[in-house]
PDB file of N, CA and C in Angstrom:
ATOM      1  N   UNK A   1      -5.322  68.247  69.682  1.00  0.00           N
ATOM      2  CA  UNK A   1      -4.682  68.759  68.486  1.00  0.00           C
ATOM      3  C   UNK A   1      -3.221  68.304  68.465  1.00  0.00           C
ATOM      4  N   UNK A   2      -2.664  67.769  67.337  1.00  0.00           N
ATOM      5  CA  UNK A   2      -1.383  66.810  67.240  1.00  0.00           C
ATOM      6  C   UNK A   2      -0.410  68.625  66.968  1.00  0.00           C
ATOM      7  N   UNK A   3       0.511  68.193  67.933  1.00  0.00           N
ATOM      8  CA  UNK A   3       1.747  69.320  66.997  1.00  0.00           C
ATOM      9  C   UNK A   3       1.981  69.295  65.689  1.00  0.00           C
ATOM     10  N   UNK A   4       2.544  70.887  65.246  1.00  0.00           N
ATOM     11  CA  UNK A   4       2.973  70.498  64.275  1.00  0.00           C
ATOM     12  C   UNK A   4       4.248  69.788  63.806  1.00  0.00           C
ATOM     13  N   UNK A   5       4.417  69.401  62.593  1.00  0.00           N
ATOM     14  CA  UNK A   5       5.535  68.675  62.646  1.00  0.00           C
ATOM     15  C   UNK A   5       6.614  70.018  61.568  1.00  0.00           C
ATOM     16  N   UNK A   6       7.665  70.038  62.503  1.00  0.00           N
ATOM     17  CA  UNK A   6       8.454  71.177  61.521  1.00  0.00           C
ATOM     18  C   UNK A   6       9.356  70.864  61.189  1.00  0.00           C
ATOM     19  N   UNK A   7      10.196  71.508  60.326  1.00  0.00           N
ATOM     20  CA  UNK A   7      11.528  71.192  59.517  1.00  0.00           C
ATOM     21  C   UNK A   7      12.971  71.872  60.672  1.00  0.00           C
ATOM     22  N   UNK A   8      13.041  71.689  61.535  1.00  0.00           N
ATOM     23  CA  UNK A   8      14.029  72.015  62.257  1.00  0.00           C
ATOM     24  C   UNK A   8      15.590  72.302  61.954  1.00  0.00           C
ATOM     25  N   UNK A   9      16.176  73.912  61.739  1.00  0.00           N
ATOM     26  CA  UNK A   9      17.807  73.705  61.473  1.00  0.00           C
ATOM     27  C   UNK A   9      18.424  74.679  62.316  1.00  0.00           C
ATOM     28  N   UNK A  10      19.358  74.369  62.410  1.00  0.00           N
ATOM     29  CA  UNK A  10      20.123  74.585  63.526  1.00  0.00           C
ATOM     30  C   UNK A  10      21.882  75.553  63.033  1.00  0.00           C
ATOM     31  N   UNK A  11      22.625  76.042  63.388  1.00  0.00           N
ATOM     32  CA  UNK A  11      23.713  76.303  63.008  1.00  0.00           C
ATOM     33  C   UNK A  11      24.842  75.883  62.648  1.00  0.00           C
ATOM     34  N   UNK A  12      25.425  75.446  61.963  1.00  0.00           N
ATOM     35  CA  UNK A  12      26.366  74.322  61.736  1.00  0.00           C
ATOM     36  C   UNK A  12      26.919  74.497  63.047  1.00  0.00           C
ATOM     37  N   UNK A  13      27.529  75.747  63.399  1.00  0.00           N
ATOM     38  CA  UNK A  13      28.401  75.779  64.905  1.00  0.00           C
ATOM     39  C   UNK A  13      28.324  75.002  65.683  1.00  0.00           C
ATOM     40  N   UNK A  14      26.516  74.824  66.177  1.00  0.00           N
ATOM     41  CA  UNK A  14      26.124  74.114  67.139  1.00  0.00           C
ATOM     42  C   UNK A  14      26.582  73.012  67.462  1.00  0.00           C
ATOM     43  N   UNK A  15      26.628  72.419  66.024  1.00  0.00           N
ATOM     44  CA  UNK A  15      26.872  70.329  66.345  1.00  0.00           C
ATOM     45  C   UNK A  15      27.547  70.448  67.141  1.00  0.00           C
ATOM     46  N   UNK A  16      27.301  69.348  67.843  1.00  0.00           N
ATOM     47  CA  UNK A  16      28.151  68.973  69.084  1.00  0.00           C
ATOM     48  C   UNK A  16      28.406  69.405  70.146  1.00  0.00           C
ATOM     49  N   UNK A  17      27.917  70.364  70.348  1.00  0.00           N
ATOM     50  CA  UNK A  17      28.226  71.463  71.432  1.00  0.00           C
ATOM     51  C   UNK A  17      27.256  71.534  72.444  1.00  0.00           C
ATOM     52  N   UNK A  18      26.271  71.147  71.805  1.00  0.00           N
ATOM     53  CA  UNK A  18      24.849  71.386  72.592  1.00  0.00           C
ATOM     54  C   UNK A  18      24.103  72.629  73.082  1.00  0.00           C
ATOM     55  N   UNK A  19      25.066  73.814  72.689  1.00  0.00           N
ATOM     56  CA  UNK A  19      24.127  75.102  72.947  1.00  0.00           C
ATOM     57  C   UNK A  19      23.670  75.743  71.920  1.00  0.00           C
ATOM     58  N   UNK A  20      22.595  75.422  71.710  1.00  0.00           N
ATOM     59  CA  UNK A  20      22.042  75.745  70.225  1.00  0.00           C
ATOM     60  C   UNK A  20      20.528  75.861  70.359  1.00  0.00           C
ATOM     61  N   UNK A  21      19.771  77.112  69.640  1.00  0.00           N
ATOM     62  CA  UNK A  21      18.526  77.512  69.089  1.00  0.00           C
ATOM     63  C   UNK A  21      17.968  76.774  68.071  1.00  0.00           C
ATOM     64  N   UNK A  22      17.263  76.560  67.414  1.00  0.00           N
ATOM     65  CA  UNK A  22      16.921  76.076  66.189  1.00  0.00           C
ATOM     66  C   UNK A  22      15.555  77.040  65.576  1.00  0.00           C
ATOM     67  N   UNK A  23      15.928  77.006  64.215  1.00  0.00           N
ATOM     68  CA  UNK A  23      14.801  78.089  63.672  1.00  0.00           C
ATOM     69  C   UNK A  23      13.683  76.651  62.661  1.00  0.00           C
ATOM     70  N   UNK A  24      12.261  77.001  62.473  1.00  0.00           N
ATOM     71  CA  UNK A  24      11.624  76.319  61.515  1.00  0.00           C
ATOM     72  C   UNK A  24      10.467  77.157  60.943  1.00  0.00           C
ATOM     73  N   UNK A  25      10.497  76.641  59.704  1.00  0.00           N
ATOM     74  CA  UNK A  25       9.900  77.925  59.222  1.00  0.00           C
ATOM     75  C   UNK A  25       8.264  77.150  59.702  1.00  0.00           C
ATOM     76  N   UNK A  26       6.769  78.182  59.715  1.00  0.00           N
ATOM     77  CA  UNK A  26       5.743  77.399  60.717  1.00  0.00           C
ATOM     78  C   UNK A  26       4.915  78.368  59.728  1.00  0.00           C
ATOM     79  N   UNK A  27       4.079  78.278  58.844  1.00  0.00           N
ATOM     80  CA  UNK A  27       3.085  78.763  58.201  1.00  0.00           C
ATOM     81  C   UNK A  27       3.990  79.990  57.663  1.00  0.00           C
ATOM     82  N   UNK A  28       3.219  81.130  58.256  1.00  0.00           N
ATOM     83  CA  UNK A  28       4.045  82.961  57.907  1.00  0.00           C
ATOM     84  C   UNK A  28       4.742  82.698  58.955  1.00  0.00           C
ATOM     85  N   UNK A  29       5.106  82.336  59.596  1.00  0.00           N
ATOM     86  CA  UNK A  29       5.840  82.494  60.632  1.00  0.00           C
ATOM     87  C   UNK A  29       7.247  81.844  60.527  1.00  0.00           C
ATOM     88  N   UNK A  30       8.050  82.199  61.802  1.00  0.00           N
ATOM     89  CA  UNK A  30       9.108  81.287  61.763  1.00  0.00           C
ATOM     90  C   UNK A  30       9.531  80.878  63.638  1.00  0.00           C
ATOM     91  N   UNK A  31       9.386  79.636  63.655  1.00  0.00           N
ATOM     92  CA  UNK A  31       9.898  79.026  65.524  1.00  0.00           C
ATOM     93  C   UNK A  31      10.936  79.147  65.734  1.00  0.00           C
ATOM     94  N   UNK A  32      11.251  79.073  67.129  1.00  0.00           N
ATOM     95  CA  UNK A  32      12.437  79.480  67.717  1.00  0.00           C
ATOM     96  C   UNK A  32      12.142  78.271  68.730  1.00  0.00           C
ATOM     97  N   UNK A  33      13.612  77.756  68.803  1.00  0.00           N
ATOM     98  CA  UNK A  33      13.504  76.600  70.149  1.00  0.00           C
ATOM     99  C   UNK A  33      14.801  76.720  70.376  1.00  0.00           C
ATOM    100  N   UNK A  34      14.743  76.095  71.711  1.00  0.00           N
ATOM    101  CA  UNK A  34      15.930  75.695  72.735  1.00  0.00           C
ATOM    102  C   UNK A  34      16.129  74.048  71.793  1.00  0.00           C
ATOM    103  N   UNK A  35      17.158  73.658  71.803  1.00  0.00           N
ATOM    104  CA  UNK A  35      17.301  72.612  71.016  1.00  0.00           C
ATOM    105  C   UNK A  35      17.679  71.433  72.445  1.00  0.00           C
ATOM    106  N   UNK A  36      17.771  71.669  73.455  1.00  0.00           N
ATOM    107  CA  UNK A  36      17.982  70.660  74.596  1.00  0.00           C
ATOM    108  C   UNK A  36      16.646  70.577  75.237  1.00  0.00           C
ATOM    109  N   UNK A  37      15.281  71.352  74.966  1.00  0.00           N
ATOM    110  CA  UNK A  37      13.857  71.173  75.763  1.00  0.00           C
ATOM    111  C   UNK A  37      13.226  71.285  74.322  1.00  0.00           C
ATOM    112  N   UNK A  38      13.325  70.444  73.255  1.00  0.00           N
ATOM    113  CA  UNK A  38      12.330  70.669  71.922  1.00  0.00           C
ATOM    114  C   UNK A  38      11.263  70.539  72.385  1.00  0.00           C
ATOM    115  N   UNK A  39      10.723  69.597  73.589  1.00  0.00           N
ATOM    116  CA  UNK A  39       9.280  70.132  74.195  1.00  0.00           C
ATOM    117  C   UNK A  39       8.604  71.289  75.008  1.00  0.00           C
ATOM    118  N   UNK A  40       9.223  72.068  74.809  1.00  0.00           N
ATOM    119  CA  UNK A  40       9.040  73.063  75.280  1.00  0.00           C
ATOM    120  C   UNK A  40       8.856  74.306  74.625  1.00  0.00           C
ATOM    121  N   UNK A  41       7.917  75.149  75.255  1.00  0.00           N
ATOM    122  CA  UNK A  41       6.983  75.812  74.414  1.00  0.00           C
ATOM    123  C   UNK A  41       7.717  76.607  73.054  1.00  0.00           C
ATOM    124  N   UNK A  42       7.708  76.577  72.004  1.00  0.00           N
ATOM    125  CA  UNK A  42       8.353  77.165  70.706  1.00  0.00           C
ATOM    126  C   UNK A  42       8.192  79.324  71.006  1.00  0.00           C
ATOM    127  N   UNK A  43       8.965  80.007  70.526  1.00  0.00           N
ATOM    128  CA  UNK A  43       8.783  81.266  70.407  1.00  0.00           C
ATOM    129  C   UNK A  43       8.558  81.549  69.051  1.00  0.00           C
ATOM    130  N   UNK A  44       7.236  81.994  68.159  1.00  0.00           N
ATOM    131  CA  UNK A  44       6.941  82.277  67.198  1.00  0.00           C
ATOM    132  C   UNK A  44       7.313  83.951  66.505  1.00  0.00           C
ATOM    133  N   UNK A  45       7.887  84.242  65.369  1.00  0.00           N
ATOM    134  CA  UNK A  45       8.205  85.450  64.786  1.00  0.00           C
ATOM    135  C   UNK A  45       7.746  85.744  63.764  1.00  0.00           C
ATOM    136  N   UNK A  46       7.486  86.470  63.342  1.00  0.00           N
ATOM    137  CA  UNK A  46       6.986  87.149  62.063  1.00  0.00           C
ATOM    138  C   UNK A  46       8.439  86.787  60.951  1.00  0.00           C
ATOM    139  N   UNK A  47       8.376  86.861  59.917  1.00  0.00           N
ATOM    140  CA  UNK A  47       9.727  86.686  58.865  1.00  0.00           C
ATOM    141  C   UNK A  47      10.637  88.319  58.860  1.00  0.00           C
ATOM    142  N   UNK A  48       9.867  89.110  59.302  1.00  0.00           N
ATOM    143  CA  UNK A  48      10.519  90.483  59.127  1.00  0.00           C
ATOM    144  C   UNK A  48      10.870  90.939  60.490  1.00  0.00           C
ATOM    145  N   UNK A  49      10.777  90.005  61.937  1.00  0.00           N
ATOM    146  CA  UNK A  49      11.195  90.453  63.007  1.00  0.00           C
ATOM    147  C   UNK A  49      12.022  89.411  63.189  1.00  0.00           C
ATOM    148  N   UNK A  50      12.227  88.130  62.144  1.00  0.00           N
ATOM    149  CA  UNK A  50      13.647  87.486  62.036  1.00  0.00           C
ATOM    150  C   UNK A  50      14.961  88.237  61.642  1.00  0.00           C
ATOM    151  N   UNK A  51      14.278  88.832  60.038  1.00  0.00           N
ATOM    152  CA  UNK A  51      14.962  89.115  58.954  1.00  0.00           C
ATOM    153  C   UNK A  51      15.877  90.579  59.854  1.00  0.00           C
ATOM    154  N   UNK A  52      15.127  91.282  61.175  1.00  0.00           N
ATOM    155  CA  UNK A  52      15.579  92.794  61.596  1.00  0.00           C
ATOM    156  C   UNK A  52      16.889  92.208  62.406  1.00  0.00           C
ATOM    157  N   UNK A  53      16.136  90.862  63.408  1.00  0.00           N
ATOM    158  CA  UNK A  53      17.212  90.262  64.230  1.00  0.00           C
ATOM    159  C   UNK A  53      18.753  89.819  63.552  1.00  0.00           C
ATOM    160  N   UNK A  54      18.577  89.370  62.597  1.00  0.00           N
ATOM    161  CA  UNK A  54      19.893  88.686  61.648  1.00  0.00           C
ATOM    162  C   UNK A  54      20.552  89.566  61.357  1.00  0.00           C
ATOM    163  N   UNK A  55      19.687  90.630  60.788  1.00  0.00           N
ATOM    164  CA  UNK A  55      20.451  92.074  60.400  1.00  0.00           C
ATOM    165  C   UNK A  55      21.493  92.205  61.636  1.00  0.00           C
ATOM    166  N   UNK A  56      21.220  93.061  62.473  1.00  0.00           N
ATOM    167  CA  UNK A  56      21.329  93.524  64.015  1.00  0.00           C
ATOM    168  C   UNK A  56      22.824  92.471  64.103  1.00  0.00           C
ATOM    169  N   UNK A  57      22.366  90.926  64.426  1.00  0.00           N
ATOM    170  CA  UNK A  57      23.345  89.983  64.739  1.00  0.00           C
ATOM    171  C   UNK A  57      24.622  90.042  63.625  1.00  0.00           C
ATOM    172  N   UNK A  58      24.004  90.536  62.547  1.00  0.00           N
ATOM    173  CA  UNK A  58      25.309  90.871  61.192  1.00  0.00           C
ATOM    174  C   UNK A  58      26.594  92.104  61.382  1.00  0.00           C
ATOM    175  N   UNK A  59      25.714  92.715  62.148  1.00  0.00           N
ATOM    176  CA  UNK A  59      26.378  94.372  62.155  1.00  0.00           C
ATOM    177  C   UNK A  59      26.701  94.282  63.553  1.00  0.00           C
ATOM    178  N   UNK A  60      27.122  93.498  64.519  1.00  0.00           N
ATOM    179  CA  UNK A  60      27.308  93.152  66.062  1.00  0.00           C
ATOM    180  C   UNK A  60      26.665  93.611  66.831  1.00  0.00           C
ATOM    181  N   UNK A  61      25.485  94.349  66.677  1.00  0.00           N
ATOM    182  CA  UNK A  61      24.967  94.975  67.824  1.00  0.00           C
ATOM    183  C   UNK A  61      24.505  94.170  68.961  1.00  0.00           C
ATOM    184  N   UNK A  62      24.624  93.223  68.977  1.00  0.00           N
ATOM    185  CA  UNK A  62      24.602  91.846  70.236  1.00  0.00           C
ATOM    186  C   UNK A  62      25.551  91.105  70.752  1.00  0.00           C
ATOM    187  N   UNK A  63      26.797  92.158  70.323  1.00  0.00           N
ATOM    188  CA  UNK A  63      28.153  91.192  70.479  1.00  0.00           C
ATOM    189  C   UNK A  63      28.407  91.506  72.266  1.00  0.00           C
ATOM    190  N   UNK A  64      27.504  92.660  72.600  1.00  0.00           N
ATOM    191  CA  UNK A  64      28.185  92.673  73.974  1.00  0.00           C
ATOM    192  C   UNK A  64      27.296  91.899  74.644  1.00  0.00           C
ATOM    193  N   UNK A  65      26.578  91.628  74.862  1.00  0.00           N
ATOM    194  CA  UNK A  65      25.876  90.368  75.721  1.00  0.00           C
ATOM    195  C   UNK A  65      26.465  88.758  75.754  1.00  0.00           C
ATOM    196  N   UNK A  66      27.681  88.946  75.124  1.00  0.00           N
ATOM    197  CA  UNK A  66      28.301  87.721  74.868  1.00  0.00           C
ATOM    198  C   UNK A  66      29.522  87.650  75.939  1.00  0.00           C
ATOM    199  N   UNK A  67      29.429  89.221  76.513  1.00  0.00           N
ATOM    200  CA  UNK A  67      30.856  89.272  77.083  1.00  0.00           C
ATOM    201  C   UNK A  67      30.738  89.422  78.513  1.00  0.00           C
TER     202      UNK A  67
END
C-alpha cells in the first residue's frame, strides 16, 4: 500500500530553524509529524482534538512546559 500523499504546513516560525511539527489535513482527520523524521510514523487527530489543542495553546495553558 503506497502512502498517502499529504499537503504538509508548517509554522511560518519554523523556517529555518528546524524545530518544527507539521500538520496535514488526512481524510477526517488531521497528521502530526516531526518535520526532521517525515518518515516516521505520523500521529493522527480527530479535527476537534486539534481544534481543543489550539484552543489550550491560545489561552497558554502549555506555556509552562516551555520553561
Amino acid at each position: 500500500m503506497a502512502p498517502l500523499q499529504l499537503d504538509w504546513v508548517k509554522a511560518s516560525r519554523s523556517y529555518g530553524h528546524g524545530d518544527c511539527v507539521e500538520l496535514a489535513p488526512a481524510g477526517d482527520m488531521i497528521a502530526l509529524r516531526d518535520s526532521k523524521r517525515p518518515e516516521a510514523p505520523h500521529l493522527l487527530f480527530t479535527r476537534a482534538e486539534i481544534a481543543a489543542f489550539l484552543d489550550g495553546a491560545r489561552r497558554g495553558e502549555f506555556d509552562h512546559l516551555l520553561g
